[in-house]
Protein backbone atom coordinates (compact mmCIF):
# COMPACT_ATOMS: atom_id res chain seq x y z
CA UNK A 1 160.81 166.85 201.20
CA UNK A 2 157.30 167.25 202.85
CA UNK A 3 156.67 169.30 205.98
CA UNK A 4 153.14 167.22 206.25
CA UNK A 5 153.20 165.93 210.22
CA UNK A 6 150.28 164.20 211.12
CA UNK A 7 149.31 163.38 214.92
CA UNK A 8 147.18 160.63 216.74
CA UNK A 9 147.17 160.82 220.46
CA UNK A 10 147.51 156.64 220.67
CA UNK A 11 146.16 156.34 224.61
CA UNK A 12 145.75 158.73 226.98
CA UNK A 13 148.71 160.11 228.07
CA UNK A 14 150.63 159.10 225.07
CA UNK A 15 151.06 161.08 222.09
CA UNK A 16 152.60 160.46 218.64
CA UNK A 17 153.23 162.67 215.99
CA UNK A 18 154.25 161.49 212.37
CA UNK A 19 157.06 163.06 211.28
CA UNK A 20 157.29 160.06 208.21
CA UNK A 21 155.98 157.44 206.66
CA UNK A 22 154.50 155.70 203.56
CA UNK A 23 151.18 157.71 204.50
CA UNK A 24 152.93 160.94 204.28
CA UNK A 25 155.84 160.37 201.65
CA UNK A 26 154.85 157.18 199.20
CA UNK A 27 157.61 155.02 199.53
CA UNK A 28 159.31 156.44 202.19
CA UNK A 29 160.41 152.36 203.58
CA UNK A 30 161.08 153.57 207.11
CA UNK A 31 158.90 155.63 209.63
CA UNK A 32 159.97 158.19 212.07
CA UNK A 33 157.71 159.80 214.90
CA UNK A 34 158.12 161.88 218.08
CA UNK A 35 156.32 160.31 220.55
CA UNK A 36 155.43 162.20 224.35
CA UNK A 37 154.46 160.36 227.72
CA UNK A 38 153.24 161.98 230.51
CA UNK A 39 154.37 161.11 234.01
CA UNK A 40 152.88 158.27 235.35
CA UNK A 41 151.60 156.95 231.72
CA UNK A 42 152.14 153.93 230.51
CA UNK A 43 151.46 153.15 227.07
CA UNK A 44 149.52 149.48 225.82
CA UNK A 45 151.91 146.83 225.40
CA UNK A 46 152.18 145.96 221.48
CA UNK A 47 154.66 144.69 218.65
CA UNK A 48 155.39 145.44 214.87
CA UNK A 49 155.23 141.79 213.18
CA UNK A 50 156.73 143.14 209.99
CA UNK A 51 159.63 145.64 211.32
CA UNK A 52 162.11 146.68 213.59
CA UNK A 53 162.14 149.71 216.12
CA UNK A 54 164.94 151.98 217.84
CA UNK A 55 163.34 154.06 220.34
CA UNK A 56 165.99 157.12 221.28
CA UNK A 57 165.05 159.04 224.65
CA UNK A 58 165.36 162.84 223.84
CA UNK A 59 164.45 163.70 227.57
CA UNK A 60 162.58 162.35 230.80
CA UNK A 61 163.21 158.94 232.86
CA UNK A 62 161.48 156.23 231.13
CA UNK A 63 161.38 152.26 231.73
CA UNK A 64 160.98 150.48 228.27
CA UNK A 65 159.96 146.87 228.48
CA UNK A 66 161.29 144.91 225.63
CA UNK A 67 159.58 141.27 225.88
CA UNK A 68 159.51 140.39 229.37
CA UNK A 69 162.55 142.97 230.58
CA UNK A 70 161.71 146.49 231.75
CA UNK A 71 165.50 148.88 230.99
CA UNK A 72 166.01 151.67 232.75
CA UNK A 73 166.63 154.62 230.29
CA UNK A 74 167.67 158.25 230.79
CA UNK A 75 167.90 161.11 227.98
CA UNK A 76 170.24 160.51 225.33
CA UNK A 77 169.70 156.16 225.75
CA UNK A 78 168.53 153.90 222.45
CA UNK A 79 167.32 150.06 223.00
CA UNK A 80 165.99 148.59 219.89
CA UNK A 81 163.30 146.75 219.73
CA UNK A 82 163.48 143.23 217.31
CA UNK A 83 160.93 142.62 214.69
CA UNK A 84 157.32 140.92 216.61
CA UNK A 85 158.75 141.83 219.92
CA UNK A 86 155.98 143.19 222.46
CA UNK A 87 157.13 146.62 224.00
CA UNK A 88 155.87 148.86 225.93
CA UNK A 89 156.92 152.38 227.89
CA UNK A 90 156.39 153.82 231.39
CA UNK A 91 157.37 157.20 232.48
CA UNK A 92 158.96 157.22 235.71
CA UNK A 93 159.87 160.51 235.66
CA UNK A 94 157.96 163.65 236.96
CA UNK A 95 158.38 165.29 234.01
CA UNK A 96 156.88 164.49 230.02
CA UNK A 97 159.28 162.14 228.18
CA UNK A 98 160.27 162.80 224.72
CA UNK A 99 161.43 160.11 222.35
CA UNK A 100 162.25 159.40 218.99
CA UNK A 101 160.81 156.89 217.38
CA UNK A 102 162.29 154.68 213.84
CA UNK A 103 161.11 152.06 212.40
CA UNK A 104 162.66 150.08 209.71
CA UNK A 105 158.84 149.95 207.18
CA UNK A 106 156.97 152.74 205.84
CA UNK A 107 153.90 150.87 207.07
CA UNK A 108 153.67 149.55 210.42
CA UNK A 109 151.82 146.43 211.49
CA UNK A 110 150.50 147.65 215.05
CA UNK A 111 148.95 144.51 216.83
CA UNK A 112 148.13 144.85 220.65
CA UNK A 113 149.77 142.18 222.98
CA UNK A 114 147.29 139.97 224.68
């Protein structure tokens, strides 16, 4: 076990902190991170060519667009989110949104949807 968290605020608004990966545990095959969204944010559109990712609201409103649908999610919610699938969240709340993040690779492929 590590207690090594590294963060990276990923736009503004949007922060993500590493809670595990390859990076931080060599091998690890899966990374997990707490990501926060302010109120009003919404974070770049993107998608993970190599992996999958469930995205579990801890608290807030969020929408979560998953390809070309936007789902309405409240605190305690989970979509998943298929393997080169561009996503994206908005916080519709007033207050920060918390989520937790898995993905199913210790070493995400992060490429920016056009």
């Amino acid at each position: 076990m590590t207690d090594t968290i590294t963060s990276a605020r990923t736009s503004a608004g949007v922060t993500m902190q590493w809670l595990m990966e390859d990076a931080i545990a060599d091998g690890a095959e899966l990374s997990m991170a707490r990501m926060t969204v302010d109120p009003g944010i919404t974070s770049d559109g993107h998608q993970h060519p190599n992996c999958t990712e469930a995205i579990h609201l801890l608290s807030g409103n969020i929408e979560q667009r998953v390809g070309n649908k936007w789902v309405s999610m409240n605190a305690g919610e989970t979509v998943l989110v298929g393997k080169g699938q561009v996503h994206q969240t908005r916080n519709v709340g007033s207050e920060v949104a918390v989520l937790m993040i898995a993905y199913s690779s210790g070493s995400r492929v992060y490429e920016a949807a056009s």
